[in-house]
C-alpha atoms as a PDB file:
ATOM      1  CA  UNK A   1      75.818 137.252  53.455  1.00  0.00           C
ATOM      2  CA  UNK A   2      74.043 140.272  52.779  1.00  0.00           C
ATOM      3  CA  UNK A   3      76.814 142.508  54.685  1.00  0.00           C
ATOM      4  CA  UNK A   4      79.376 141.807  51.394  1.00  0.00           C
ATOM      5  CA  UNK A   5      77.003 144.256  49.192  1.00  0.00           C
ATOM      6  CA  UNK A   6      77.583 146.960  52.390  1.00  0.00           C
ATOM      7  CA  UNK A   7      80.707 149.318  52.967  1.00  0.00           C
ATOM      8  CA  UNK A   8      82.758 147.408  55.286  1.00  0.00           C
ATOM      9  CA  UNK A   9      86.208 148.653  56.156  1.00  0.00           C
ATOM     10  CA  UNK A  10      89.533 146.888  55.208  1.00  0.00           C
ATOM     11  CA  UNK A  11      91.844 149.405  55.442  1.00  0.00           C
ATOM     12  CA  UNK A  12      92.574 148.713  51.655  1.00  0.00           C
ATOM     13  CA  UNK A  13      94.142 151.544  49.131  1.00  0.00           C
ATOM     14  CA  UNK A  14      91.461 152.868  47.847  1.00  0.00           C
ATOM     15  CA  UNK A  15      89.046 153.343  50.787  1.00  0.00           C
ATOM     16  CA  UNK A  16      92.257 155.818  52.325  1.00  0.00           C
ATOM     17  CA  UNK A  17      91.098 157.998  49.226  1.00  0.00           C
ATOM     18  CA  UNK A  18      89.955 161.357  50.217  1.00  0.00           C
ATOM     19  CA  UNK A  19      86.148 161.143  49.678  1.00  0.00           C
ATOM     20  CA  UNK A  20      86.467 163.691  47.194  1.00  0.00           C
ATOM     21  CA  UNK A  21      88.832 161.729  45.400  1.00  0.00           C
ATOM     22  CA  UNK A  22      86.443 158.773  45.187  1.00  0.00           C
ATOM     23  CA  UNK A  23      83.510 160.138  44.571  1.00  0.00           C
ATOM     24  CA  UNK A  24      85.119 161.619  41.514  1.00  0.00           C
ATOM     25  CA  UNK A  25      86.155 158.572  40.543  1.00  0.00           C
ATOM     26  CA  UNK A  26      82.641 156.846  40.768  1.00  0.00           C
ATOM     27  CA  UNK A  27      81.067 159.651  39.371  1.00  0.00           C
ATOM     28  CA  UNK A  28      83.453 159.825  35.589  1.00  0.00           C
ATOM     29  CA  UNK A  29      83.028 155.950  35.588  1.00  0.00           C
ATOM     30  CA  UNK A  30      79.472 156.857  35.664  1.00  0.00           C
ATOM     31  CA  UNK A  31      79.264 159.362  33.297  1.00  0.00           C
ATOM     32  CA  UNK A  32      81.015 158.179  30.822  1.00  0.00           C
ATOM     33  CA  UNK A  33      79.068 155.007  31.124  1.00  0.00           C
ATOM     34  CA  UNK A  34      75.954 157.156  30.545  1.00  0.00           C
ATOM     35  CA  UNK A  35      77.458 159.530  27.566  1.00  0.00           C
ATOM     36  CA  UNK A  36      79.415 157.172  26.093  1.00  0.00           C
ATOM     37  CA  UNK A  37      77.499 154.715  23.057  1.00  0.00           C
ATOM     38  CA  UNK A  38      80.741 152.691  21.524  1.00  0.00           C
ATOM     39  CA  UNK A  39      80.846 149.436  22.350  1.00  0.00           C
ATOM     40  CA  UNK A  40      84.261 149.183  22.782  1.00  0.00           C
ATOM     41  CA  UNK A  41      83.876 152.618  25.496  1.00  0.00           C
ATOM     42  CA  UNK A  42      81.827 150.652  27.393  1.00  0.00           C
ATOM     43  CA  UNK A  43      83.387 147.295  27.186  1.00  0.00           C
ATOM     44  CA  UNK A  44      86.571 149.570  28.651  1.00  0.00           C
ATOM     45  CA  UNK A  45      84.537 150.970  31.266  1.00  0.00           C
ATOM     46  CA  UNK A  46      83.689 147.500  32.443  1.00  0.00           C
ATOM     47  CA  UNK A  47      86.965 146.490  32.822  1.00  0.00           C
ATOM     48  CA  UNK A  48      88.328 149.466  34.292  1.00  0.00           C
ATOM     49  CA  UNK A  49      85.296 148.480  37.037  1.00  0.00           C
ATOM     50  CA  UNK A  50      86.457 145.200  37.363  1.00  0.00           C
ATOM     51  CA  UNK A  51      89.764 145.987  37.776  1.00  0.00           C
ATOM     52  CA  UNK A  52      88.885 148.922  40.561  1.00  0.00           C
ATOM     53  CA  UNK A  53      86.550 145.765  41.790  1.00  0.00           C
ATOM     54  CA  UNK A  54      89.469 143.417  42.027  1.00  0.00           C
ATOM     55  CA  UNK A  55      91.713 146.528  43.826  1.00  0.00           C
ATOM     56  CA  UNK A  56      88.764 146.725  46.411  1.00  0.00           C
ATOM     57  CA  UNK A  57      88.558 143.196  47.211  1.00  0.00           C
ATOM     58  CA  UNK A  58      84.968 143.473  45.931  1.00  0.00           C
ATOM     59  CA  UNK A  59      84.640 140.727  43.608  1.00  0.00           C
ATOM     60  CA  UNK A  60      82.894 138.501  45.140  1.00  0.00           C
ATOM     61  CA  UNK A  61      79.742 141.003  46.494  1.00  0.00           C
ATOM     62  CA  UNK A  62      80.222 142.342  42.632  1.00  0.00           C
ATOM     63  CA  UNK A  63      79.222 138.654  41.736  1.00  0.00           C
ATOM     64  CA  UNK A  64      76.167 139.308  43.817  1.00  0.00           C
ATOM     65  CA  UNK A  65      74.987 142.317  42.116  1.00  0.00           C
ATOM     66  CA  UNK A  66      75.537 140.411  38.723  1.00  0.00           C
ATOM     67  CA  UNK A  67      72.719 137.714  39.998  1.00  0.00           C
ATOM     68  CA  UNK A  68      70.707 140.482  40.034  1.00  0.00           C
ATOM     69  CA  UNK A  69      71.054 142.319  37.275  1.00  0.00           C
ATOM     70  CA  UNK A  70      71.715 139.228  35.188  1.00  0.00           C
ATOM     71  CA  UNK A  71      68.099 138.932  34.639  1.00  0.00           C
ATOM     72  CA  UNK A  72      67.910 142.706  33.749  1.00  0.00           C
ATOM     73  CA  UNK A  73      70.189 141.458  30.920  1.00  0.00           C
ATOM     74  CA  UNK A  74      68.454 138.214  29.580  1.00  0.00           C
ATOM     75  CA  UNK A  75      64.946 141.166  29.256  1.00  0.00           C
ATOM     76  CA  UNK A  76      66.604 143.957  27.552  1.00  0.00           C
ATOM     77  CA  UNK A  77      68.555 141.076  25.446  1.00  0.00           C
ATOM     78  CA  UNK A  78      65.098 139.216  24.527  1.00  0.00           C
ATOM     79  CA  UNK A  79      62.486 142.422  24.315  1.00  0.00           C
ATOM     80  CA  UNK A  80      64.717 144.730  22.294  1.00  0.00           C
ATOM     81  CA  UNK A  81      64.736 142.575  19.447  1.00  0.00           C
ATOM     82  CA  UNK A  82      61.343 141.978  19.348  1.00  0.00           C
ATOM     83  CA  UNK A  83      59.917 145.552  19.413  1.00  0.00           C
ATOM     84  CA  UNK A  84      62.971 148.169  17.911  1.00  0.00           C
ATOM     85  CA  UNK A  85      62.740 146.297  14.437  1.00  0.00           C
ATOM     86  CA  UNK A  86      65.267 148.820  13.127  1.00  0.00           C
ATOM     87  CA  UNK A  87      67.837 147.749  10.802  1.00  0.00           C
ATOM     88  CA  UNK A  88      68.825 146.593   7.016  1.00  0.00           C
ATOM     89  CA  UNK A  89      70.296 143.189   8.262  1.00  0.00           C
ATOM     90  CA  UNK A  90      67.015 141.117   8.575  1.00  0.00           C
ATOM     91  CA  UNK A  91      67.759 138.144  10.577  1.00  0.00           C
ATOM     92  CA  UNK A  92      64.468 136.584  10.798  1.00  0.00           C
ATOM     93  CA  UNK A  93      61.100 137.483   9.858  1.00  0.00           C
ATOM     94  CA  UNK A  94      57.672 135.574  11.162  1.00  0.00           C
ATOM     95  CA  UNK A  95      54.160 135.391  10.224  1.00  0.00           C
ATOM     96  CA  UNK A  96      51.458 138.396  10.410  1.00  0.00           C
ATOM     97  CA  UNK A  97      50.357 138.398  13.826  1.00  0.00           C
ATOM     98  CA  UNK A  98      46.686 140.211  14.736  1.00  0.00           C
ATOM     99  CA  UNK A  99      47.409 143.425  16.754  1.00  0.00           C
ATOM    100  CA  UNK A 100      51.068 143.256  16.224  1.00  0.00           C
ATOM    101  CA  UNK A 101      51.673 142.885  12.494  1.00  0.00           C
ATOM    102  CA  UNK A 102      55.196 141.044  10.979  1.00  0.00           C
ATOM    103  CA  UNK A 103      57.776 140.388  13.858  1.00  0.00           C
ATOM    104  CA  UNK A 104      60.939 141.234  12.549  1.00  0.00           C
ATOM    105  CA  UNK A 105      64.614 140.321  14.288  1.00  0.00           C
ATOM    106  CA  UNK A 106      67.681 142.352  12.810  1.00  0.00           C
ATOM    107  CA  UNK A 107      70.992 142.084  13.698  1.00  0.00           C
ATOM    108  CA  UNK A 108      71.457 145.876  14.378  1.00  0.00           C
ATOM    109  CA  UNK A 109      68.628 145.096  16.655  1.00  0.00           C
ATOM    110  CA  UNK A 110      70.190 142.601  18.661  1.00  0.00           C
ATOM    111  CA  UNK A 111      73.690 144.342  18.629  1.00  0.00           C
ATOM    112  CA  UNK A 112      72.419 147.578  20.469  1.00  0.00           C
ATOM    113  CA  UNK A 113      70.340 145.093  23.061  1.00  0.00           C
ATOM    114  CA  UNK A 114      73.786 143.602  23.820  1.00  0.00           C
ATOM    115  CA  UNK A 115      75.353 147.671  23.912  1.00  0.00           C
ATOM    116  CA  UNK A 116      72.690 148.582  26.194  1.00  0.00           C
ATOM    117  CA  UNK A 117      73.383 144.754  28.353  1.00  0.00           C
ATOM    118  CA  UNK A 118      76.801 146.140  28.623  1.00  0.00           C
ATOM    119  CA  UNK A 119      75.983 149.771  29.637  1.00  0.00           C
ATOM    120  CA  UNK A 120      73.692 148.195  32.262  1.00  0.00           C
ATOM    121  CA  UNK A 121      76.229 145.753  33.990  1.00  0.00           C
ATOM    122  CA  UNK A 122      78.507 149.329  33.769  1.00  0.00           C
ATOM    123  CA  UNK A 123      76.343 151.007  35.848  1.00  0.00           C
ATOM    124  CA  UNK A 124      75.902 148.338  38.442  1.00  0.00           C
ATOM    125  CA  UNK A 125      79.471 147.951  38.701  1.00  0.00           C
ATOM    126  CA  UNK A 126      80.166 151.202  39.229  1.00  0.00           C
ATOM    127  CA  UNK A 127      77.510 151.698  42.356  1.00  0.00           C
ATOM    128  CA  UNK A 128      78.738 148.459  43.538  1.00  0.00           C
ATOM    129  CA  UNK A 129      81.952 149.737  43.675  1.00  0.00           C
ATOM    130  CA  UNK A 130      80.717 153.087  45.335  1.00  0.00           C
ATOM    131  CA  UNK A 131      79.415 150.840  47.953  1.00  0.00           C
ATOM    132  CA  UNK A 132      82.466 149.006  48.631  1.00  0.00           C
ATOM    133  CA  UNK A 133      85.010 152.131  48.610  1.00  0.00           C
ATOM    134  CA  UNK A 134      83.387 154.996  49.829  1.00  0.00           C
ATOM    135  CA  UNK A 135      81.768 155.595  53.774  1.00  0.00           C
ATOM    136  CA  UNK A 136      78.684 156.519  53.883  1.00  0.00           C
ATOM    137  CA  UNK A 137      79.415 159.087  56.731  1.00  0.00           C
ATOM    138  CA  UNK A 138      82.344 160.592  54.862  1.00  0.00           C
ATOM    139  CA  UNK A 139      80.217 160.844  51.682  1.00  0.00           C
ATOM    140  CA  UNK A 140      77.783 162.967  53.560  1.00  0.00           C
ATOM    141  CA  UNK A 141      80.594 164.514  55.057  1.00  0.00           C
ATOM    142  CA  UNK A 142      81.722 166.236  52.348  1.00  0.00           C
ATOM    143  CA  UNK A 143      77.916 168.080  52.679  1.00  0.00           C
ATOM    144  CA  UNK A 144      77.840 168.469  56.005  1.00  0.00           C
ATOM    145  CA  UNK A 145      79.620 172.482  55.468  1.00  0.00           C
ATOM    146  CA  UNK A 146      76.888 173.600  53.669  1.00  0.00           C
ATOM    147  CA  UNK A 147      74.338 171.479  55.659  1.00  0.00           C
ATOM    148  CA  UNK A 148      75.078 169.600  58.374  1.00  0.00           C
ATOM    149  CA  UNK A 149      71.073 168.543  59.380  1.00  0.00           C
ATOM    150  CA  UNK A 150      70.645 167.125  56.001  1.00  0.00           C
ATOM    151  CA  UNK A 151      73.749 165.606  55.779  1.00  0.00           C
ATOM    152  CA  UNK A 152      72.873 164.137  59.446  1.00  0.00           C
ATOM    153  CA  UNK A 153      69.513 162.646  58.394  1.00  0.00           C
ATOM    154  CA  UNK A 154      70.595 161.439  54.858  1.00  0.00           C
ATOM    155  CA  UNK A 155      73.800 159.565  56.948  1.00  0.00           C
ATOM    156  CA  UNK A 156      71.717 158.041  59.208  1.00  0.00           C
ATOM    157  CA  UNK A 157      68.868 156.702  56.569  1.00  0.00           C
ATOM    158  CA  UNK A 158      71.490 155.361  54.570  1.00  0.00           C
ATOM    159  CA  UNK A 159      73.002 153.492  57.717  1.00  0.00           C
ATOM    160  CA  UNK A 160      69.835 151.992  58.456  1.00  0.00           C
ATOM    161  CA  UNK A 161      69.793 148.936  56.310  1.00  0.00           C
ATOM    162  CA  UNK A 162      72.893 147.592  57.167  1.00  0.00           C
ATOM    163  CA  UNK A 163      72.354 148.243  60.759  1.00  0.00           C
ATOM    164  CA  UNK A 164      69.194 146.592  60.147  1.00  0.00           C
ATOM    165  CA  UNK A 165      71.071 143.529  58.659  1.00  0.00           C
ATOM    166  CA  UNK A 166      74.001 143.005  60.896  1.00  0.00           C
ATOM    167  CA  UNK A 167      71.517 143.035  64.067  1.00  0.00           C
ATOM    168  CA  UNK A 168      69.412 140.781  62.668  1.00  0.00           C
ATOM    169  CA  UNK A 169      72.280 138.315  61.927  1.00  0.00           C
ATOM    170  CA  UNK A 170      73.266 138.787  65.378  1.00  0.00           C
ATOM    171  CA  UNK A 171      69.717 138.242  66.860  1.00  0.00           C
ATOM    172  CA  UNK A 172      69.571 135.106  64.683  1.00  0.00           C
ATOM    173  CA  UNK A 173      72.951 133.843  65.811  1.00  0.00           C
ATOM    174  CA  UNK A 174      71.969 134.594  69.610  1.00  0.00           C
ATOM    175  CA  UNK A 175      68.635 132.338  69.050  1.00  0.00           C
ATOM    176  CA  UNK A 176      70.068 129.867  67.570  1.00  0.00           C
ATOM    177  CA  UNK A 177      72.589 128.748  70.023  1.00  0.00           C
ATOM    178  CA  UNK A 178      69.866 128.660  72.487  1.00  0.00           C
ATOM    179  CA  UNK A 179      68.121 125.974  70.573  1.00  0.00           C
ATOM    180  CA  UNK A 180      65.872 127.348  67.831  1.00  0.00           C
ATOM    181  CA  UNK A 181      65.318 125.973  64.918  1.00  0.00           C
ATOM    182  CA  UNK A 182      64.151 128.211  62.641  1.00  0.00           C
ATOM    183  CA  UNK A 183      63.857 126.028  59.568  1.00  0.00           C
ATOM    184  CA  UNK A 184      62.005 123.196  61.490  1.00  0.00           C
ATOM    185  CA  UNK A 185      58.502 122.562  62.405  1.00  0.00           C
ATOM    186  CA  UNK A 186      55.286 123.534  60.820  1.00  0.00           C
ATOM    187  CA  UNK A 187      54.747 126.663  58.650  1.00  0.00           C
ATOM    188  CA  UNK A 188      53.072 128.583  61.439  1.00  0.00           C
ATOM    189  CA  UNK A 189      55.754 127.311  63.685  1.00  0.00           C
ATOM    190  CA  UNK A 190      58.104 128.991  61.459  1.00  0.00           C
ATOM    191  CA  UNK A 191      56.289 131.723  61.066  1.00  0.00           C
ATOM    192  CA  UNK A 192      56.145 132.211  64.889  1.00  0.00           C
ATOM    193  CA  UNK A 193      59.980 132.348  65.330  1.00  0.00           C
ATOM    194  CA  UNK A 194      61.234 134.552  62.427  1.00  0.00           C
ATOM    195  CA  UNK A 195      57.757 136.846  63.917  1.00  0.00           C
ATOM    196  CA  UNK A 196      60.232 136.587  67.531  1.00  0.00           C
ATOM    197  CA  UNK A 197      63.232 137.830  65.649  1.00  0.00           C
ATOM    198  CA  UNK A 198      61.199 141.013  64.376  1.00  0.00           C
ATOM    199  CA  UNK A 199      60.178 141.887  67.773  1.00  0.00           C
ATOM    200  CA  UNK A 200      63.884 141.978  69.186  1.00  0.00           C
ATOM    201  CA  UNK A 201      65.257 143.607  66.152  1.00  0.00           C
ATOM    202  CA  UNK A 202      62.352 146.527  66.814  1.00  0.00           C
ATOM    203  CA  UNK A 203      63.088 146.329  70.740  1.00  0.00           C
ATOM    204  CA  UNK A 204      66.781 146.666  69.431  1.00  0.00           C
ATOM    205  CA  UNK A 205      65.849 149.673  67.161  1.00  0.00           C
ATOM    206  CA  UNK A 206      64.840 151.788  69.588  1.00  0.00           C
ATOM    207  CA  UNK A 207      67.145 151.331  72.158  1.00  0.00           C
ATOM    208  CA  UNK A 208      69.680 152.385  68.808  1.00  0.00           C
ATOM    209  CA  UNK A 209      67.577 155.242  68.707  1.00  0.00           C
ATOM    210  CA  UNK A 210      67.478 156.266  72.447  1.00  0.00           C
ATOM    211  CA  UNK A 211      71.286 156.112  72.761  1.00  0.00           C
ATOM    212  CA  UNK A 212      72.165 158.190  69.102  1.00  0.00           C
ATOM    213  CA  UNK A 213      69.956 160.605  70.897  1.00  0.00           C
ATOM    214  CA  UNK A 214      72.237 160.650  74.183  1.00  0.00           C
ATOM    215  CA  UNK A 215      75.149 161.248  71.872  1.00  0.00           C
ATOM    216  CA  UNK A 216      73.912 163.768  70.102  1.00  0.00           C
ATOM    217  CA  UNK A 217      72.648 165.847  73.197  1.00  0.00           C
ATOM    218  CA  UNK A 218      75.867 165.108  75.191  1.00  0.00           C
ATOM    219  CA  UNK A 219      77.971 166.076  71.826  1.00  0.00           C
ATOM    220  CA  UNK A 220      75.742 169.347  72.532  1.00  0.00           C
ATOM    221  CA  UNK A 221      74.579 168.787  68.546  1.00  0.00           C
ATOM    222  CA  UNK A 222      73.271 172.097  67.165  1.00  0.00           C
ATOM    223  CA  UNK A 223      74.192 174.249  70.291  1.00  0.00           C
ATOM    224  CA  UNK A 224      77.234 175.813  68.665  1.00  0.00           C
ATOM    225  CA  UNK A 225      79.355 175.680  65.562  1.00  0.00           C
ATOM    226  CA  UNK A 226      80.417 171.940  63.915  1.00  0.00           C
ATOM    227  CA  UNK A 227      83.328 170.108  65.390  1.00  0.00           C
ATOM    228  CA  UNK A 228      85.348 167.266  63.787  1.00  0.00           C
ATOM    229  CA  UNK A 229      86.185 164.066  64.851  1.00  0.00           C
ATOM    230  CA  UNK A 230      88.188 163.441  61.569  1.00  0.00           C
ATOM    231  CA  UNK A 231      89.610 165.705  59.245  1.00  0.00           C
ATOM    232  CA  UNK A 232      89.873 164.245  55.719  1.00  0.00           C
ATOM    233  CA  UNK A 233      93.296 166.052  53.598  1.00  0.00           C
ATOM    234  CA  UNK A 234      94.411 165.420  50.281  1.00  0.00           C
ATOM    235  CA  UNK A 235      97.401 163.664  50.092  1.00  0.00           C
ATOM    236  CA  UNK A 236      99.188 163.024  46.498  1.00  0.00           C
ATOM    237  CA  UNK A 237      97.719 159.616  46.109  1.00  0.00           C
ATOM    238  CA  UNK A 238      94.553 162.281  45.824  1.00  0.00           C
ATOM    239  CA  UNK A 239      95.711 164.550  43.153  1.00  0.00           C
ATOM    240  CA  UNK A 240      96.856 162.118  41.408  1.00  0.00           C
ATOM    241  CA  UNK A 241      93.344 159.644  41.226  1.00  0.00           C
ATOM    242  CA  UNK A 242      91.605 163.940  40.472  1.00  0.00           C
ATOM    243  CA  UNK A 243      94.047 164.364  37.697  1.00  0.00           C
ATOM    244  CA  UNK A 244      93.691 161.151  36.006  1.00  0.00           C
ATOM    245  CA  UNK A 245      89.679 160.893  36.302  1.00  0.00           C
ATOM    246  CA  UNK A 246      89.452 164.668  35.673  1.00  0.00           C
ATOM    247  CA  UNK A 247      91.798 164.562  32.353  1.00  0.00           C
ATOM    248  CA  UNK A 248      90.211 161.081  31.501  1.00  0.00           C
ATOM    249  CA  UNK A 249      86.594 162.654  31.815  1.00  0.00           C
ATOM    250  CA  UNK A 250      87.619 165.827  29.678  1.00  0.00           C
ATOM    251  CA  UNK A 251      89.500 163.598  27.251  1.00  0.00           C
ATOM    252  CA  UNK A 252      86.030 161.751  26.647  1.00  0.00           C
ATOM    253  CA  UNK A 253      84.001 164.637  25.968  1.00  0.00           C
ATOM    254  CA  UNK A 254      86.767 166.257  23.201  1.00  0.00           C
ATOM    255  CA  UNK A 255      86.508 163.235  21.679  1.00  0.00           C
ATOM    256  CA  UNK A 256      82.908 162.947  21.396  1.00  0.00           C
ATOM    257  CA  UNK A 257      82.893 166.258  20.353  1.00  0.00           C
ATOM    258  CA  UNK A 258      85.008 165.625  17.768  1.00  0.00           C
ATOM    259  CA  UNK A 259      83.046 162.265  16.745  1.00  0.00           C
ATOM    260  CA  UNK A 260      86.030 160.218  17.411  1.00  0.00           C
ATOM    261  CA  UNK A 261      84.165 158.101  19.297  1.00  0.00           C
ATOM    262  CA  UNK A 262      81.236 157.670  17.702  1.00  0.00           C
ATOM    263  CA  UNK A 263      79.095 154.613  16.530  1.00  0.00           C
ATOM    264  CA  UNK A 264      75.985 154.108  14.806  1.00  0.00           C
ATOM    265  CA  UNK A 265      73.533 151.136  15.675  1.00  0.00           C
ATOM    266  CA  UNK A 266      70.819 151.915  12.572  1.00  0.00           C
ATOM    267  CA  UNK A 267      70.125 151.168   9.677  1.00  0.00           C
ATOM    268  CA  UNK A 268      73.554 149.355   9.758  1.00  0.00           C
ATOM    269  CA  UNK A 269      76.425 148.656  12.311  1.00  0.00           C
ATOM    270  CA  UNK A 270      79.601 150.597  12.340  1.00  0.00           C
ATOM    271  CA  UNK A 271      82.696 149.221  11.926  1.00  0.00           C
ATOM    272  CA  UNK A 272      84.315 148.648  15.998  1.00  0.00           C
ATOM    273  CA  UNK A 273      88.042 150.129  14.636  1.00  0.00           C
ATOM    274  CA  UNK A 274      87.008 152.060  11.387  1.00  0.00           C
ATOM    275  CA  UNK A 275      85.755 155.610  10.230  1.00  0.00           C
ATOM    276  CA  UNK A 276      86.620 158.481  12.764  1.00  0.00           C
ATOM    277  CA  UNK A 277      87.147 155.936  15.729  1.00  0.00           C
ATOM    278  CA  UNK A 278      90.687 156.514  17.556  1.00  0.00           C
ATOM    279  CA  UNK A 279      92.057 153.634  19.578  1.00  0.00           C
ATOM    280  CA  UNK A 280      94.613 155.389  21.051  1.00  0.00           C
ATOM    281  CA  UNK A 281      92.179 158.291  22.588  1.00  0.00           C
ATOM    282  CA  UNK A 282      90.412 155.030  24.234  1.00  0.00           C
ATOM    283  CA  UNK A 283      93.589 154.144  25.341  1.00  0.00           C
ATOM    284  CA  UNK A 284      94.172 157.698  27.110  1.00  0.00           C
ATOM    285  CA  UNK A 285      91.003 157.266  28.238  1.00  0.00           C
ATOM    286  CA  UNK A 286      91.389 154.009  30.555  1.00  0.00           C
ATOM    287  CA  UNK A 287      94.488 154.551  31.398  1.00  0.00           C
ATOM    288  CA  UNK A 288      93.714 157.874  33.322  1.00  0.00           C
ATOM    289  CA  UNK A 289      90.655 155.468  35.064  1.00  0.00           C
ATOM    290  CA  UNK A 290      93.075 152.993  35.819  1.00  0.00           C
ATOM    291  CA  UNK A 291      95.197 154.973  37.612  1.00  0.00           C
ATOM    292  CA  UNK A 292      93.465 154.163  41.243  1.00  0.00           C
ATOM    293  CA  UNK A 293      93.791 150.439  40.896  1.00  0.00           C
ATOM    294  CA  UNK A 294      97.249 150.866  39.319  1.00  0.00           C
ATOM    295  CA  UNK A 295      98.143 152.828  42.118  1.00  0.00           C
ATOM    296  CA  UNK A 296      96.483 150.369  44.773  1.00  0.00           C
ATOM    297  CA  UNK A 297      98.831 147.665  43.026  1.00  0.00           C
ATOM    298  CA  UNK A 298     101.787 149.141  43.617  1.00  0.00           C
ATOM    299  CA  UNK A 299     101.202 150.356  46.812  1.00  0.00           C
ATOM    300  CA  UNK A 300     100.684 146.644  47.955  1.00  0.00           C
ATOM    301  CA  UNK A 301     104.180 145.663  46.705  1.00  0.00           C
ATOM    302  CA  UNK A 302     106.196 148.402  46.990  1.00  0.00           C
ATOM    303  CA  UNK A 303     106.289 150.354  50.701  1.00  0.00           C
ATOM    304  CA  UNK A 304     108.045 153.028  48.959  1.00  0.00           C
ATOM    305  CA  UNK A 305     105.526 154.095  46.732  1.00  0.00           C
ATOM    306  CA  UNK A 306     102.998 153.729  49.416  1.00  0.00           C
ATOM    307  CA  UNK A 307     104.913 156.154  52.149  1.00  0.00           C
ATOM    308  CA  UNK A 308     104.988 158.601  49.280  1.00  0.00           C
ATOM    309  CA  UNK A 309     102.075 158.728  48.373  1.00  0.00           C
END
């Protein structure tokens, strides 16, 4: 269950993206959800997730990030009210309280809880879908030039979790076949056989270790200049992703700068469509972050398009 929330390869559109190209992607999704304070920015940016999500085939480990961080939501939703009193539209107001004074709920209050709700769902979206479309080792890859030790280390920490977990599925599997019941019997009982499954997984562990060190010392690792196994090139289906994030991102920040994106929480909402706000610079905007799951469509119905690109 747990291996859905790890990288696990489908040979799907957008994991053939150059890592470059991904991580580019990823990182203006995240940006943007960081920079950006208009509701209707980072309502986009959800959906532009979603619909990279859906391109992936990552909805359904995206649904278990959302368990998650769906309590993160309810507390920002419930506390933000009841300490940012902010705001000329007073929907509630309570008794004196000792050591807290008059609680006050506005709706200005509420409506930037429910911004920030959104922003946070943004930003586990977008790591969930870093997890799902981008290899760990080619991540660290792309580092590996300017330091390949680091880049080693950092690979191999991140790899140890889901090592971790798919071994100890296996070890479970194994055991239980043989007979064991691991939700019967006493607690102690219980505690006795998932104390077993530790003790292989840490028997297993080491004899991981013992043979990544075999590799590396008959790969003759750090004797001589760095080899490649696989050599990652851009391919238009690249440039294309790089030019859409890259003219998306810049379009974002001239538009900020130019407050055409703008919107004001305190002392009193702003109008979603009104004042300086431009909807078809949003519109420029998603559709340049679009472009990999657009692309990812049409390469899944139309061969043409995807021996071009």
């Amino acid at each position: 269950m747990l291996q859905k929330i790890f990288y696990q390869e489908k040979g799907l559109f957008l994991q053939s993206l150059h890592p470059a190209a991904s991580i580019t992607f990823v990182a203006v999704l995240l940006v943007l959800a960081v920079i950006c304070e208009h509701p209707l920015y980072l309502a986009g940016i959800l959906l532009v997730s979603l619909l990279a999500l859906w391109a992936a085939d990552g909805l359904a480990a995206w649904q278990g990030y959302m368990k998650a961080a769906f309590w993160m939501v309810v507390l920002v939703m419930a506390i933000n009210p009841l300490i940012n009193h902010n705001g000329n539209t007073v929907l509630w107001q309570g008794p004196c309280l000792p050591l807290y004074g008059r609680p006050v709920i506005t709706m200005e209050a509420i409506a930037y809880g429910a911004a920030m709700s959104v922003r946070l769902l943004d930003m586990v979206s977008v790591f969930c879908l870093f997890n799902l479309i981008v290899h760990p080792d080619r991540f660290f890859g792309l580092f590996s030039i300017f330091a390949r030790k680091s880049a080693l280390v950092v690979a191999l920490a991140t790899r140890l979790f889901p090592v971790m977990f798919a071994a100890l599925e296996n070890i479970r599997d194994a055991q239980q076949l043989r007979g064991v019941d691991f939700s019967g019997g006493t607690l102690r009982e219980r505690a006795v056989k998932g104390a077993s499954l530790f003790n292989i997984l840490l028997v297993s562990a080491l004899e991981d270790s013992l043979q990544l060190a075999e590799a590396m010392h008959a790969r003759a690792f750090g004797s001589g200049p760095r080899s490649r196994y696989r050599r990652d090139i851009l391919r238009p289906r690249d440039g294309i992703c790089l030019a859409g994030n890259i003219l998306s991102l810049a379009a974002s920040i001239y538009i900020l700068a130019r407050g055409l994106g703008n919107y004001t929480y305190f002392p009193e909402l702003s109008r979603l469509c009104g004042g300086s706000f431009s909807l078809p610079a949003l519109a420029a905007v998603l559709g340049g972050l679009s472009l990999p799951a657009l692309l990812s469509w049409g390469c899944n119905h139309c061969h043409y398009l995807k021996l071009k690109i």
